[in-house]
C-alpha atoms as a PDB file:
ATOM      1  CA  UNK A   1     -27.477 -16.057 -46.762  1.00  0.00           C
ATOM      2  CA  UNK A   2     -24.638 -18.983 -46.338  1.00  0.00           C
ATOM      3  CA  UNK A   3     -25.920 -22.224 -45.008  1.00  0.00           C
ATOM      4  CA  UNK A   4     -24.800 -23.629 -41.726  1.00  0.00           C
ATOM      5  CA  UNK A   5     -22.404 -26.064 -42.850  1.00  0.00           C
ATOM      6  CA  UNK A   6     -20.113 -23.640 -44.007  1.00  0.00           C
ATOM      7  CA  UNK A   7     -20.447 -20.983 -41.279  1.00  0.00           C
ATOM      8  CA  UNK A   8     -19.348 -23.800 -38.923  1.00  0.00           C
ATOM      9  CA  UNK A   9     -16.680 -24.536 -41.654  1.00  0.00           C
ATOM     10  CA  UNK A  10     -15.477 -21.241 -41.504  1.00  0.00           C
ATOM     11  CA  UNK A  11     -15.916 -21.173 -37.529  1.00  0.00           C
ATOM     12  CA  UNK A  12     -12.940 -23.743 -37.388  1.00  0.00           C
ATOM     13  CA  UNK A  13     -10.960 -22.212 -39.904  1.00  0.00           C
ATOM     14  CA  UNK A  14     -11.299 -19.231 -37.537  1.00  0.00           C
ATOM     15  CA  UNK A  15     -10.319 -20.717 -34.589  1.00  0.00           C
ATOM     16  CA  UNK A  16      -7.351 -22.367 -35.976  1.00  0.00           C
ATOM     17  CA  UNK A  17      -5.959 -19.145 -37.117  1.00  0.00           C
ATOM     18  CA  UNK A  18      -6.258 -17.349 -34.520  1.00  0.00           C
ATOM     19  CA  UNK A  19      -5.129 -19.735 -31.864  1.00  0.00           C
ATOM     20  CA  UNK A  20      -2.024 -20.146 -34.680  1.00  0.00           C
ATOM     21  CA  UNK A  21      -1.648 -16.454 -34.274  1.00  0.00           C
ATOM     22  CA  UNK A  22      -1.588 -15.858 -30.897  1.00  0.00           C
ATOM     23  CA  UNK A  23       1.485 -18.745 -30.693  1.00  0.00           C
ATOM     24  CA  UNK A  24       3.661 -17.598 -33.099  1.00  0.00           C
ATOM     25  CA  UNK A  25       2.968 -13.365 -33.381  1.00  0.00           C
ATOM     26  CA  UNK A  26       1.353 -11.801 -30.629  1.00  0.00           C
ATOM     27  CA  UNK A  27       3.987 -11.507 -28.101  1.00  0.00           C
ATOM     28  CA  UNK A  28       2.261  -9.261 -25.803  1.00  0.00           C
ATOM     29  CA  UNK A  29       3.374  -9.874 -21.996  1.00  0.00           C
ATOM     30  CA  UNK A  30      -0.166  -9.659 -20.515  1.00  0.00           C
ATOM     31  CA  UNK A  31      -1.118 -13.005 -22.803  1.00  0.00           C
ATOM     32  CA  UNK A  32      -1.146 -15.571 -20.447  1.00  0.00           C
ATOM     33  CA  UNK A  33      -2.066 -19.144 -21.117  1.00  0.00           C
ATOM     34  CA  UNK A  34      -4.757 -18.578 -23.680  1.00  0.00           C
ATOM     35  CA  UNK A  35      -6.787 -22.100 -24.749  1.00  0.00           C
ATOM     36  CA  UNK A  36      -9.159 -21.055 -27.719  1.00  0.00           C
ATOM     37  CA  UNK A  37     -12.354 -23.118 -27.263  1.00  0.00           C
ATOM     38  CA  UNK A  38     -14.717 -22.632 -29.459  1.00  0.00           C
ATOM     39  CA  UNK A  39     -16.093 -20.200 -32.503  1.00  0.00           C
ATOM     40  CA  UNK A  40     -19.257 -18.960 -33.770  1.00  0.00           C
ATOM     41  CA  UNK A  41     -19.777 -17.118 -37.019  1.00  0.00           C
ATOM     42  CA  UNK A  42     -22.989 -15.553 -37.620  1.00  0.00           C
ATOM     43  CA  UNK A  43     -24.543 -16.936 -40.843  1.00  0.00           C
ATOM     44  CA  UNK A  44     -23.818 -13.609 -42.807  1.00  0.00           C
ATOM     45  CA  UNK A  45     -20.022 -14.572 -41.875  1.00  0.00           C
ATOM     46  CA  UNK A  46     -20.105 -10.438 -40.670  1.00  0.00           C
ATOM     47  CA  UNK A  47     -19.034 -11.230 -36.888  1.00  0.00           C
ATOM     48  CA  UNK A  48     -17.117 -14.604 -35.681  1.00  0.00           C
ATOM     49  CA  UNK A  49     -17.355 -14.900 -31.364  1.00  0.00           C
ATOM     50  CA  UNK A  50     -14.451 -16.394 -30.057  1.00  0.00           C
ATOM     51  CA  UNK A  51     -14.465 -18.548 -26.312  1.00  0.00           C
ATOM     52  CA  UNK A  52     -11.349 -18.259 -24.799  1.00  0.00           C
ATOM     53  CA  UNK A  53     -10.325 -20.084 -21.379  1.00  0.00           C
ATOM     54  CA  UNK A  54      -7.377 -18.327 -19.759  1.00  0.00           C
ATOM     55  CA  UNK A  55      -5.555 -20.983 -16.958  1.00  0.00           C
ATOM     56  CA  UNK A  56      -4.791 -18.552 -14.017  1.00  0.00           C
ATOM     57  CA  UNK A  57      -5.776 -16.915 -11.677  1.00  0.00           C
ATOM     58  CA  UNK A  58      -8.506 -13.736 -11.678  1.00  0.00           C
ATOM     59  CA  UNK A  59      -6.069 -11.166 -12.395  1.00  0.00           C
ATOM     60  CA  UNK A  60      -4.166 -13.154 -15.402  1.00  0.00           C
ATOM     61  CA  UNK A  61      -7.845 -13.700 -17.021  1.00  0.00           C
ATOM     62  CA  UNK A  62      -8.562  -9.991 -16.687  1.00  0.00           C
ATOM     63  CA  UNK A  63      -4.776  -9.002 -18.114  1.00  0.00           C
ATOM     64  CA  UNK A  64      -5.470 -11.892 -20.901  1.00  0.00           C
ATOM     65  CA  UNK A  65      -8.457 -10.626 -21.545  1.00  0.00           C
ATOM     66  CA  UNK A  66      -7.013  -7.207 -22.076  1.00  0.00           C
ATOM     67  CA  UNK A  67      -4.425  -8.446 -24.950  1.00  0.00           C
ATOM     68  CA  UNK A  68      -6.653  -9.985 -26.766  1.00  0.00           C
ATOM     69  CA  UNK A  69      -8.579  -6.652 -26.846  1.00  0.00           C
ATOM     70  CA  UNK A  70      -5.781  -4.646 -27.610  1.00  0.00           C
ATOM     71  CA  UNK A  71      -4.559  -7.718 -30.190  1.00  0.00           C
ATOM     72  CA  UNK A  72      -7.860  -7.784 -31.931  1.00  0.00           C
ATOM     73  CA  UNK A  73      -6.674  -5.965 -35.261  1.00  0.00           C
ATOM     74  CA  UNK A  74      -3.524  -8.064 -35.833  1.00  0.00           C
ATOM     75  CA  UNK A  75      -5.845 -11.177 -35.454  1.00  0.00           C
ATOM     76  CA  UNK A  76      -8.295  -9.544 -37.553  1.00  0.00           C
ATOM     77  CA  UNK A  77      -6.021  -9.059 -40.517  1.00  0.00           C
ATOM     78  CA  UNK A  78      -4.592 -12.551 -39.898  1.00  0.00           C
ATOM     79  CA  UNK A  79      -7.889 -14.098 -40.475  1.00  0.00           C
ATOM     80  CA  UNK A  80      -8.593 -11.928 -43.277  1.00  0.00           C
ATOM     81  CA  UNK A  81      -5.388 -13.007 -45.142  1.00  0.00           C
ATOM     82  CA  UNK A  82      -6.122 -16.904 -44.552  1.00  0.00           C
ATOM     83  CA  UNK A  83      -9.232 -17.101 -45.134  1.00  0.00           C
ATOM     84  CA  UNK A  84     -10.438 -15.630 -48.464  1.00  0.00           C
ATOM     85  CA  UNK A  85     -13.488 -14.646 -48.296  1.00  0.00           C
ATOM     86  CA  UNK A  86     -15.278 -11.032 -49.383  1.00  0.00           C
ATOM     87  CA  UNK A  87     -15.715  -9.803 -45.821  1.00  0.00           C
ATOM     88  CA  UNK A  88     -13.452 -10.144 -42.921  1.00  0.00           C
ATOM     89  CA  UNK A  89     -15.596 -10.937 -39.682  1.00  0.00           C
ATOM     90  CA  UNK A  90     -15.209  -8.699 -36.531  1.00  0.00           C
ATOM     91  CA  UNK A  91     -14.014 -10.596 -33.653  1.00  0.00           C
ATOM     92  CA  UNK A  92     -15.431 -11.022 -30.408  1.00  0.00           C
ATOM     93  CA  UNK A  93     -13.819 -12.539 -27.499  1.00  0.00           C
ATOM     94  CA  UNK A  94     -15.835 -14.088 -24.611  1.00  0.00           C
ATOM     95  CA  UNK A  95     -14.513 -15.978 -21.683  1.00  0.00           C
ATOM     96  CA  UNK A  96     -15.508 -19.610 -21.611  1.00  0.00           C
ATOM     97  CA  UNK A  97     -17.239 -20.287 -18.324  1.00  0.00           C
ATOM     98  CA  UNK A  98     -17.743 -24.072 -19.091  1.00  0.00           C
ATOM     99  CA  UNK A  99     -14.857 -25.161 -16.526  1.00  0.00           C
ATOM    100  CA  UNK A 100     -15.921 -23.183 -13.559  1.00  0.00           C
ATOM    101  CA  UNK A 101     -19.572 -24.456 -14.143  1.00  0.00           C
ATOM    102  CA  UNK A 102     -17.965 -27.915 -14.396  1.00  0.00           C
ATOM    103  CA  UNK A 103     -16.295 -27.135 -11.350  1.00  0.00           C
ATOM    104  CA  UNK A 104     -19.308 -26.312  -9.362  1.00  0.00           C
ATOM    105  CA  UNK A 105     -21.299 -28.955 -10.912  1.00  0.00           C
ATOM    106  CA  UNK A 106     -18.466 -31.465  -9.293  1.00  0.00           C
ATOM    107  CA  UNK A 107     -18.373 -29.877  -6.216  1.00  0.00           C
ATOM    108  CA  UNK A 108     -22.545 -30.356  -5.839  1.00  0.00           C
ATOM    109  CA  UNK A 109     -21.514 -34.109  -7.096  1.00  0.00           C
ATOM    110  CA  UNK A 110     -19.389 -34.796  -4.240  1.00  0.00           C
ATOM    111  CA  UNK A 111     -22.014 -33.176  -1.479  1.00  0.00           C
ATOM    112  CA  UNK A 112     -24.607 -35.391  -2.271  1.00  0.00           C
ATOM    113  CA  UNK A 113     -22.475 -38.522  -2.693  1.00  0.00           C
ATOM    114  CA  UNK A 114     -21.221 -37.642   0.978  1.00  0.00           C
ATOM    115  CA  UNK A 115     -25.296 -37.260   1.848  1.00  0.00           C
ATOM    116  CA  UNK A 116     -26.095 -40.250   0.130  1.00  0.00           C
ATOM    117  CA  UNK A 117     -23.197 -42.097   2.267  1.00  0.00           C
ATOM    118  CA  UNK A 118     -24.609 -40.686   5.766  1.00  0.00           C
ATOM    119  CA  UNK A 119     -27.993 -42.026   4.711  1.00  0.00           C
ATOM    120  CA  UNK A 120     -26.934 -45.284   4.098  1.00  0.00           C
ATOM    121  CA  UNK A 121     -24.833 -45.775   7.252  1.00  0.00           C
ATOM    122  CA  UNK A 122     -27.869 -44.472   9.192  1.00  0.00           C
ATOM    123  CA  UNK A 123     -29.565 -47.561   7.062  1.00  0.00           C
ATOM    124  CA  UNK A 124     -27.551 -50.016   8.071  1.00  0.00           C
ATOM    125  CA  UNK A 125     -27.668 -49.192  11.704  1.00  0.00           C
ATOM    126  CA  UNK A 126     -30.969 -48.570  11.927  1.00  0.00           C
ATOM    127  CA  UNK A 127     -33.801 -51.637  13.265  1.00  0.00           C
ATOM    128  CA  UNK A 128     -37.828 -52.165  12.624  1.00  0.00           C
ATOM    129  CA  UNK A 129     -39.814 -49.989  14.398  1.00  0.00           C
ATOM    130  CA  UNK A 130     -42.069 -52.875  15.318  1.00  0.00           C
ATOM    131  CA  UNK A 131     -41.518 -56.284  15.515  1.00  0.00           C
ATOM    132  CA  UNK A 132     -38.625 -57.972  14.673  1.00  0.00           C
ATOM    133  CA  UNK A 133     -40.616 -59.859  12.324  1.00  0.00           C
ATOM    134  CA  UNK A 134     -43.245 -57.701  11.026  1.00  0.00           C
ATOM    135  CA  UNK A 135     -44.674 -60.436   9.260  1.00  0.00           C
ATOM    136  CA  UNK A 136     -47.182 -62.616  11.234  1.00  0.00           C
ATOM    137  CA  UNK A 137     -46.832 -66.444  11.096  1.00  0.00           C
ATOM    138  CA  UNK A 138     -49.742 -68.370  10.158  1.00  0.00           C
ATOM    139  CA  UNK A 139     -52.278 -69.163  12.836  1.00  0.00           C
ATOM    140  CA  UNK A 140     -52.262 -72.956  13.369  1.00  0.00           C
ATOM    141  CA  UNK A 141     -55.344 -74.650  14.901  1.00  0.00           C
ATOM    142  CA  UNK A 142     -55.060 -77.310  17.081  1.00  0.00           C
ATOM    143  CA  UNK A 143     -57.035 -80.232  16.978  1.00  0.00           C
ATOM    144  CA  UNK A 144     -59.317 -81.255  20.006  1.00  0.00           C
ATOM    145  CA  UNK A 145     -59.891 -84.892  18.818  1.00  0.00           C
END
């Protein structure tokens, strides 16, 4: 077994080469715009999962997501070369769902900053049930003398 600090070493090293290699040799049309995220090696170094976010639309994610499937050996051999170790990891591609979730997250944000807003102005207009003063003032006793 490796220890961690090199698996996430050679996570970064990953990363960097292929996001390298998908600028400067994979021209395939379906690539759109392609943002490599993260990596994870497992500690045996065997298998390296890449996050990808594509910016787009749901049809250039799913075209994206095609080219890097069909781009997976080039990438594969690229990493191989640059990186030196005895095994080259398989690669595994997953789309990144971090900025839709960030998305939604916002959205719920802004709903209950608007519901927080309505309660408030319902605050400010609203009076004591009761008395004005709810408070009752001292009983004074008058003197008979």
């Amino acid at each position: 077994m490796v220890d961690v600090a090199r698996a996430r070493k050679l996570a970064v090293r990953i990363r960097e080469v292929v996001s390298m290699t998908l600028e400067l040799q994979v021209k395939d049309p379906r690539l759109g715009m392609v943002t490599i995220t993260d990596a994870k090696v497992t500690p045996d170094l065997r298998e390296a999962t890449l996050y990808y976010t594509v910016y787009g639309d749901e049809a250039e994610r799913a075209s994206s997501a095609a080219a890097l499937e069909s781009a997976k050996g080039v990438l594969r051999s690229q990493v191989g070369r640059q990186m030196g170790t005895r095994y080259t990891p398989a690669l595994t591609f997953v789309a990144d769902v971090v900025p839709e979730t960030a998305g939604k997250i916002e959205e719920l944000l802004a709903q209950a900053r608007l519901a927080d807003a309505q309660v408030h102005a319902i605050a400010e207009r609203a009076s004591p049930a009761g008395d004005p003063d709810p408070y009752r003032a001292p009983r004074t006793v008058e003197d008979d003398a």
